[in-house]
Protein backbone atom coordinates (compact mmCIF):
# COMPACT_ATOMS: atom_id res chain seq x y z
CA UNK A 1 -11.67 0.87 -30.03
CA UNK A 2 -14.30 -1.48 -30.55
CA UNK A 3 -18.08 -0.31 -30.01
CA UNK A 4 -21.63 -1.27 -30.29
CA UNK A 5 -25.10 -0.62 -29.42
CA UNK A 6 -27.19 -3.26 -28.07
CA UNK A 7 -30.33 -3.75 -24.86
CA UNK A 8 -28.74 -6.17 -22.33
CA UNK A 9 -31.97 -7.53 -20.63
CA UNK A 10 -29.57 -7.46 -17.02
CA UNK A 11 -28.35 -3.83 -17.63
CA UNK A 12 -28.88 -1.95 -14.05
CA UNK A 13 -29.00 0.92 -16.11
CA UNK A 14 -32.21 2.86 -17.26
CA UNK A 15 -34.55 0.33 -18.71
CA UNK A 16 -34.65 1.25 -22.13
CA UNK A 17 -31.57 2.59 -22.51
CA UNK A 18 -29.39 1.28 -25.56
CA UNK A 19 -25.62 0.27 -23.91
CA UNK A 20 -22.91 1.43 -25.90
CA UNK A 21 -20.72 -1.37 -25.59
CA UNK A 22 -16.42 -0.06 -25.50
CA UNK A 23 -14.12 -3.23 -25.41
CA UNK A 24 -11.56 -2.81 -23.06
CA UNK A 25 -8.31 -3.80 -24.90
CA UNK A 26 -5.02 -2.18 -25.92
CA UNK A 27 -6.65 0.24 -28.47
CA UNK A 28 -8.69 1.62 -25.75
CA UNK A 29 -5.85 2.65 -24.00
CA UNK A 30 -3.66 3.46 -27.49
CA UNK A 31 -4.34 7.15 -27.90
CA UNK A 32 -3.27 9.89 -26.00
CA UNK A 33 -5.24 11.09 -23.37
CA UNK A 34 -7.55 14.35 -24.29
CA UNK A 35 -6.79 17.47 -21.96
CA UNK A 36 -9.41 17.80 -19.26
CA UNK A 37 -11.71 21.01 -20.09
CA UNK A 38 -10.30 23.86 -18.04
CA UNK A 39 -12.14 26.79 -17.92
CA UNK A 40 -10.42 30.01 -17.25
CA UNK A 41 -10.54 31.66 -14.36
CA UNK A 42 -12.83 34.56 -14.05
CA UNK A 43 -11.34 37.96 -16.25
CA UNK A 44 -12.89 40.57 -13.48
CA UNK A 45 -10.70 38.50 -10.77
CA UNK A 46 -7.27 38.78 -12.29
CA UNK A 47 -8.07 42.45 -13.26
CA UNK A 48 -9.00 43.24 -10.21
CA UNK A 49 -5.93 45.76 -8.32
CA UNK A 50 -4.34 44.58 -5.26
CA UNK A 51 -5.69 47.42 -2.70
CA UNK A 52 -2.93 48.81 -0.21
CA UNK A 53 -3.27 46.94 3.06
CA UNK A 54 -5.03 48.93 5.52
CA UNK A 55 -4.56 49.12 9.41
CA UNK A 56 -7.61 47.43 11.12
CA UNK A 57 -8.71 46.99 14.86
CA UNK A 58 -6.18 44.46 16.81
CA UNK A 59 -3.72 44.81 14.43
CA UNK A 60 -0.31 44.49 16.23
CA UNK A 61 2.16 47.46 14.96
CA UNK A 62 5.64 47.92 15.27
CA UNK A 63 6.74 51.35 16.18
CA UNK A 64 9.97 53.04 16.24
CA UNK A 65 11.02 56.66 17.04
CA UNK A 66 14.80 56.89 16.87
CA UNK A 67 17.00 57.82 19.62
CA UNK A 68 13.89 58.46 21.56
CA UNK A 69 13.97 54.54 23.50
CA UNK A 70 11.25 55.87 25.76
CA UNK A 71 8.99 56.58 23.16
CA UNK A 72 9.69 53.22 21.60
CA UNK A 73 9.63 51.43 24.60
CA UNK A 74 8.21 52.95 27.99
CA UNK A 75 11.09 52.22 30.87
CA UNK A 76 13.23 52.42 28.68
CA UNK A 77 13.60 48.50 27.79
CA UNK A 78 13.50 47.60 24.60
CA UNK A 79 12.26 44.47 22.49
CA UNK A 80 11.70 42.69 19.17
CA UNK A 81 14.84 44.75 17.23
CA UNK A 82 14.31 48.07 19.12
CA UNK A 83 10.33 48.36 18.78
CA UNK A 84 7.76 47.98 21.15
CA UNK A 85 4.94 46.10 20.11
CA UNK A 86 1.22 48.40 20.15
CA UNK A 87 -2.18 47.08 19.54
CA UNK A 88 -4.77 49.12 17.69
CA UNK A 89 -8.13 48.86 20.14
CA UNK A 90 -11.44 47.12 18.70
CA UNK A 91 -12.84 50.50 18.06
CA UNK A 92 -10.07 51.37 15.58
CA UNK A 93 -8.07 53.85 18.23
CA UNK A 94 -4.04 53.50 18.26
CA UNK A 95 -2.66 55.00 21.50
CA UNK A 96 0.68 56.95 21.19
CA UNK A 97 2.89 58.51 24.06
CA UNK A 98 3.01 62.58 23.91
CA UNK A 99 0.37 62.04 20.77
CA UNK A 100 -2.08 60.07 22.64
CA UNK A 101 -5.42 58.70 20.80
CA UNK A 102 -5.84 58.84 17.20
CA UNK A 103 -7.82 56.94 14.94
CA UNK A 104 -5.45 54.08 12.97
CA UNK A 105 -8.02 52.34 11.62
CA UNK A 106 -8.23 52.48 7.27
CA UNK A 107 -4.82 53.67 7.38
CA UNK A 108 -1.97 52.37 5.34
CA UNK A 109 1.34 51.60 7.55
CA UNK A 110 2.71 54.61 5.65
CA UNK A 111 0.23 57.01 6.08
CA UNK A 112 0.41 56.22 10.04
CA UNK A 113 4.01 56.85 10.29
CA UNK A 114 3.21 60.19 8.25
CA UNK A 115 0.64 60.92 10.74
CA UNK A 116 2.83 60.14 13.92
CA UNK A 117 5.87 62.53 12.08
CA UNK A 118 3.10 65.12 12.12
CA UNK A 119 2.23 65.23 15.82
CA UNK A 120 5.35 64.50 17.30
CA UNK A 121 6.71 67.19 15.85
CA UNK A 122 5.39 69.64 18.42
CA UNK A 123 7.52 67.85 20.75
CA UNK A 124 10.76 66.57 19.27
CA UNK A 125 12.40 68.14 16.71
CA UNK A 126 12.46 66.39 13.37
CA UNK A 127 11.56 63.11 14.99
CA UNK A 128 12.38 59.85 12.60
CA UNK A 129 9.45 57.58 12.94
CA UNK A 130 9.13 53.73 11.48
CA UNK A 131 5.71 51.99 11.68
CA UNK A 132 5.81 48.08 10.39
CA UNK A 133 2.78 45.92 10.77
CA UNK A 134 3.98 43.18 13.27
CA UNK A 135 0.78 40.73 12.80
CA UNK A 136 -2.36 41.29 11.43
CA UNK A 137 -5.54 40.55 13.03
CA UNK A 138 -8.38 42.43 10.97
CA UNK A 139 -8.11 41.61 7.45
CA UNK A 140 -9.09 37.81 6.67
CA UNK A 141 -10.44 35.23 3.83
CA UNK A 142 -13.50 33.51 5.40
CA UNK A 143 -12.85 29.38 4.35
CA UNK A 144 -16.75 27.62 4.35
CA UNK A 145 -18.01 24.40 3.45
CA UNK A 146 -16.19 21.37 2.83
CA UNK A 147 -12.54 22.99 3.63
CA UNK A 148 -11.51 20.49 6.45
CA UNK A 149 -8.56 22.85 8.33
CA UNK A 150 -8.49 25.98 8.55
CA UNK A 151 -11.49 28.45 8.69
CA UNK A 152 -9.88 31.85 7.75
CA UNK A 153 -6.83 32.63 6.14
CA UNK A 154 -4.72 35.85 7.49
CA UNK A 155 -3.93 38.64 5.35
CA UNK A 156 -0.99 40.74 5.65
CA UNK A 157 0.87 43.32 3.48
CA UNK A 158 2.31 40.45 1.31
CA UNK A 159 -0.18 39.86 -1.08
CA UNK A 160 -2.08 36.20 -1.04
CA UNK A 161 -2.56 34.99 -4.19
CA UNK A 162 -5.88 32.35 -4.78
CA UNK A 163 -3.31 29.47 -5.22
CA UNK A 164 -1.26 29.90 -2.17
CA UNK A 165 -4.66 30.81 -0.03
CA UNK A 166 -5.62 27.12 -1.49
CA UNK A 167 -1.93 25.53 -0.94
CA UNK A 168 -2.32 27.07 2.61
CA UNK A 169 -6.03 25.23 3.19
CA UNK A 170 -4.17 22.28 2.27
CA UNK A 171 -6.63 21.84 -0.38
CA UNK A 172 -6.74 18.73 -2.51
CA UNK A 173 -9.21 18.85 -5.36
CA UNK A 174 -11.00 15.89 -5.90
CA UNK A 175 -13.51 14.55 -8.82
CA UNK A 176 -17.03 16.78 -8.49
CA UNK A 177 -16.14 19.48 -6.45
CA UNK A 178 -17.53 22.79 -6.72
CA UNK A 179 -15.41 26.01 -5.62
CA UNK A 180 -16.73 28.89 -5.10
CA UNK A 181 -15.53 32.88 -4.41
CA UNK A 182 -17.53 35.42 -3.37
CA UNK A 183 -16.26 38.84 -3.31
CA UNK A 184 -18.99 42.50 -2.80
CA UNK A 185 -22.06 39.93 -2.83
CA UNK A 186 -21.14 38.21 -5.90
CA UNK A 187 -20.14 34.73 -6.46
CA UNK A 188 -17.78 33.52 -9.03
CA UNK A 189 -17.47 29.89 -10.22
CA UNK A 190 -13.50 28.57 -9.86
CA UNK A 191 -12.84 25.72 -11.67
CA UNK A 192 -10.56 23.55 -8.83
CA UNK A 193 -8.08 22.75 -11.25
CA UNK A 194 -7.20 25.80 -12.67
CA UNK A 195 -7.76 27.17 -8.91
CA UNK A 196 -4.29 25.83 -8.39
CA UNK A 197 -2.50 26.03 -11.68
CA UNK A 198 0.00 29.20 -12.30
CA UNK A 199 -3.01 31.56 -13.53
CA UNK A 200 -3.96 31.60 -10.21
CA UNK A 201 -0.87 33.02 -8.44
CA UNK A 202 -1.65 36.19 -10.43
CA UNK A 203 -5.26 36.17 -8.95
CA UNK A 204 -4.61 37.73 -4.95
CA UNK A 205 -7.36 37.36 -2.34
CA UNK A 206 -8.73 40.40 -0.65
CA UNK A 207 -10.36 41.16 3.06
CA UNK A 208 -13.39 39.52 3.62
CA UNK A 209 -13.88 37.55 0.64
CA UNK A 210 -14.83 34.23 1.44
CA UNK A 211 -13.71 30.75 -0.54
CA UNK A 212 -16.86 28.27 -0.52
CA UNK A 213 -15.99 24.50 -0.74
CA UNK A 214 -18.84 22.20 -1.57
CA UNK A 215 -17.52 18.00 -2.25
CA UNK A 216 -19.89 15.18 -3.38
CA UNK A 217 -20.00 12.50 -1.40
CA UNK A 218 -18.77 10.13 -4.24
CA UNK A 219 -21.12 7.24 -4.81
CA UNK A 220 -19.73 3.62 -4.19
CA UNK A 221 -18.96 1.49 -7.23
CA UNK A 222 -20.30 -1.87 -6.48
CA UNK A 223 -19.37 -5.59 -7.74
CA UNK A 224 -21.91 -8.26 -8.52
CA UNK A 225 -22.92 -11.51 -10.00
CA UNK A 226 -20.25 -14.35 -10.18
CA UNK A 227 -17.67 -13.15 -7.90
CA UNK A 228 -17.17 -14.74 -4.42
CA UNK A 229 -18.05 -11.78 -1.99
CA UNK A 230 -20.15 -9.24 -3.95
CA UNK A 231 -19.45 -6.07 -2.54
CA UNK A 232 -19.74 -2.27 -2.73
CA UNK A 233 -16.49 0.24 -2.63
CA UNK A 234 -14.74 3.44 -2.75
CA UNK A 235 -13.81 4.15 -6.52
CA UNK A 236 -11.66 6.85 -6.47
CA UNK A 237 -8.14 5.63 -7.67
CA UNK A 238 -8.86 2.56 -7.97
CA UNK A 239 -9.04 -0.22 -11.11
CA UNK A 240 -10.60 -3.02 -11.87
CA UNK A 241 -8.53 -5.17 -11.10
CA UNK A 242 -7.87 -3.74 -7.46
CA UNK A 243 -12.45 -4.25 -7.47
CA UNK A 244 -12.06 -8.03 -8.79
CA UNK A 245 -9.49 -8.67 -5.82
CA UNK A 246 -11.47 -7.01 -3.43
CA UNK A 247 -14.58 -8.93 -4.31
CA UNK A 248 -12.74 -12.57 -3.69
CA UNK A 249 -12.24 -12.96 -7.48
CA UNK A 250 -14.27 -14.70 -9.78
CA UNK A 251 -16.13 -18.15 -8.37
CA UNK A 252 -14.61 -20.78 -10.14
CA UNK A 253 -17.47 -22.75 -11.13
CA UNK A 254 -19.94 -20.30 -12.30
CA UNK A 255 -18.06 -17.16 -14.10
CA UNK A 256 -17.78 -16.58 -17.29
CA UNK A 257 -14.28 -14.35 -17.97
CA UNK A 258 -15.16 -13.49 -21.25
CA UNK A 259 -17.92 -11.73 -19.39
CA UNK A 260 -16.55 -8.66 -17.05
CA UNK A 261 -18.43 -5.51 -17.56
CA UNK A 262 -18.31 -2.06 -16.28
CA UNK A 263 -21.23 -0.22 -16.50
CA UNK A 264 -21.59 3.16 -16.61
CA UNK A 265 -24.03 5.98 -16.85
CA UNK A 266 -22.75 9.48 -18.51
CA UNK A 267 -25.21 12.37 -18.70
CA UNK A 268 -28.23 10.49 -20.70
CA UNK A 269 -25.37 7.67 -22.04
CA UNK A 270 -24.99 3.78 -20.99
CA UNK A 271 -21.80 3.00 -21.51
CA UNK A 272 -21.09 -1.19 -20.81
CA UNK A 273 -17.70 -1.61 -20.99
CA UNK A 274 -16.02 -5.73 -21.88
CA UNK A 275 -13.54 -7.50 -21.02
CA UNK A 276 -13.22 -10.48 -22.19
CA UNK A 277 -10.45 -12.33 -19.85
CA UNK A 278 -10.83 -15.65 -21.05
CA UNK A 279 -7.04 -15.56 -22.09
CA UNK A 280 -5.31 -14.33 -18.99
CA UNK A 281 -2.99 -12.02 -20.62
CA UNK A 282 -5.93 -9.60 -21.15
CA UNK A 283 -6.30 -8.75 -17.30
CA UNK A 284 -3.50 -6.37 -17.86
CA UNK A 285 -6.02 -4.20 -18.78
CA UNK A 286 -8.23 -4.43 -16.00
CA UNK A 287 -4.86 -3.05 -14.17
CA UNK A 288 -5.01 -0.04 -16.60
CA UNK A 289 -9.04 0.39 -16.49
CA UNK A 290 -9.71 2.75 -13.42
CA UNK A 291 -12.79 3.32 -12.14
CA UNK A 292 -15.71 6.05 -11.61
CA UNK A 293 -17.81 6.82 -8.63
CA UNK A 294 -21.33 4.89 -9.77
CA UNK A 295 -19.56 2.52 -11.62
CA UNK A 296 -21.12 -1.35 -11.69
CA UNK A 297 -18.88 -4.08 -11.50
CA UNK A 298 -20.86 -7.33 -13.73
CA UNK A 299 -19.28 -11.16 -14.00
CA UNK A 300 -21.75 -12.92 -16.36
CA UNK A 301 -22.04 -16.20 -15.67
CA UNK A 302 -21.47 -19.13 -17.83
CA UNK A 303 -23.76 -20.74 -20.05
CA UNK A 304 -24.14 -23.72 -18.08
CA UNK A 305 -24.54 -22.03 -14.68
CA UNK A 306 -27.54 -20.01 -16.29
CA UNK A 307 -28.74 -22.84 -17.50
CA UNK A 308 -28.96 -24.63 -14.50
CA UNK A 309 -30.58 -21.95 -12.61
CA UNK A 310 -33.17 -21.56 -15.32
CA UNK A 311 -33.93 -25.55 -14.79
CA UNK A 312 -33.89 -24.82 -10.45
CA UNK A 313 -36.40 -21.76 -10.79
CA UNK A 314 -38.95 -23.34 -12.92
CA UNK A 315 -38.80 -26.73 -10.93
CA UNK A 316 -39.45 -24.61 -7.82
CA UNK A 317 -41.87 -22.32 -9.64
CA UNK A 318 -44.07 -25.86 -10.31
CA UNK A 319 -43.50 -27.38 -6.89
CA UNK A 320 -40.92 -29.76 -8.00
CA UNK A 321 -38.00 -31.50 -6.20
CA UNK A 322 -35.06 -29.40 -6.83
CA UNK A 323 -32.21 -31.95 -8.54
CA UNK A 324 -29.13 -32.43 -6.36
């Protein structure tokens, strides 16, 4: 890969700023691409235990006594594989035939069915209770920010892990985004990639933590000097080449192709990158060459054409008759 330094006097970068200059050619694209930094996700996370789910107001339950059909279903109808379907009230309270209220709330479905068993007993002898959580409605991941469909996720006794919670938001990760999860008033950085790779499947989601999307609005990449329709554009995805087309091409009687540049700022860097297309066989690489958000699109002109304008500006600079 061929570099320089040098102080283009047309760089739209920061005045001052020495260019690195990177040929774009076939050694540029030669090496193997470097692994993008991951960073791991955060230890205290995927420590953390799964807690047992607990019962919480609105939950929908599932409750069986065998043999007893009344009890499971009053009239004596039943529903939904023998159970009849019971809501535990805003305030927590589970109503139960022959039991009446008791407090459900913070309760695993276990302890409940333990709980029923008890009571019951005064009234049928060894009575065989099931309790199965038929949908919950209390326990939930809050989704803010950027997240574009849904804004909670649903917990239930199957434990959601961070990745499916993410596969479920139908979240895409895109360049400059900024995840965040906050869990007992902290907040832990997630790096998006690694918020969907395999580690994250063994890092579960608990009640009332919330996932905080924040996306950059990426900044166009923009195309100027000797093409036919300067324009600005969308960069994500796309290559130079697809920006040249876009932009009408190069004008015929002004560009110079040795003369394509991409320029680029990184962190305090100016990065110009060349291609020199004067033999066509070269704009293969502007295929390959993708660009980033930022990114300025510069056809130099030829020597002639700049020329020529020099001559038109100081003839109208004097008061002159510009020459046809």
């Amino acid at each position: 890969m061929t570099t320089s330094s040098l102080h283009p006097p047309t760089s739209p970068l920061s005045e001052g700023s020495p260019l690195q200059v990177i040929d774009i050619n076939a050694e540029l694209f030669a090496g193997t691409p470097s692994a993008p930094n991951v960073t791991p996700l955060p230890a205290e996370l995927l420590q953390a235990e799964v807690p047992p789910y607990r019962l919480g107001a609105h939950d929908l339950l599932y409750i069986t006594v065998w043999d007893y059909p009344e009890l499971t279903a009053p009239g004596g109808t039943e529903h939904e594989g023998g159970a009849n379907i019971r809501q535990i009230d805003a305030r927590g309270i589970l109503f139960f035939p022959f039991v009446g209220q008791l407090r459900a709330e913070g309760l695993t479905t276990l302890q409940l069915r333990n709980l029923l068993t008890s009571k019951l007993t005064r009234f049928i002898s060894e009575p065989q209770v099931d309790v199965r959580l038929a949908q919950s409605r209390s326990h939930r991941v809050v989704l803010g920010g950027d997240f574009l469909d849904e804004s909670t996720l649903m917990l239930s006794q199957q434990p959601l892990s961070l990745r499916e919670g993410l596969i479920r938001a139908r979240y895409e990760p895109a360049p400059g985004d900024a995840l965040q999860l906050l869990r007992d008033d902290q907040a832990f950085e997630l790096d998006p990639a690694t918020a969907l790779s395999a580690e994250a499947n063994t890092l579960y989601l608990q009640a009332d933590d919330s996932l905080i999307l924040t996306r950059q609005r990426p900044r166009p990449a923009s195309v100027v000097g000797e093409v036919v329709h300067p324009i600005s554009l969308q960069a994500v995805g796309l290559s130079l080449m697809e920006a040249l087309q876009a932009a009408g091409g190069l004008r015929q009687e002004s560009a110079d192709p040795s003369a394509i540049w991409v320029l680029r700022s990184v962190d305090d860097a100016s990065l110009g990158y060349r291609l020199d297309a004067g033999d066509p066989r070269r704009l293969m690489f502007a295929e390959q060459f993708k660009l980033q958000p930022g990114d300025v699109i510069l056809v130099g002109a030829t020597g002639r054409a700049r020329w020529s304008r020099a001559v038109t500006n100081l003839l109208k600079n004097r008061g002159g008759a510009t020459p046809p």
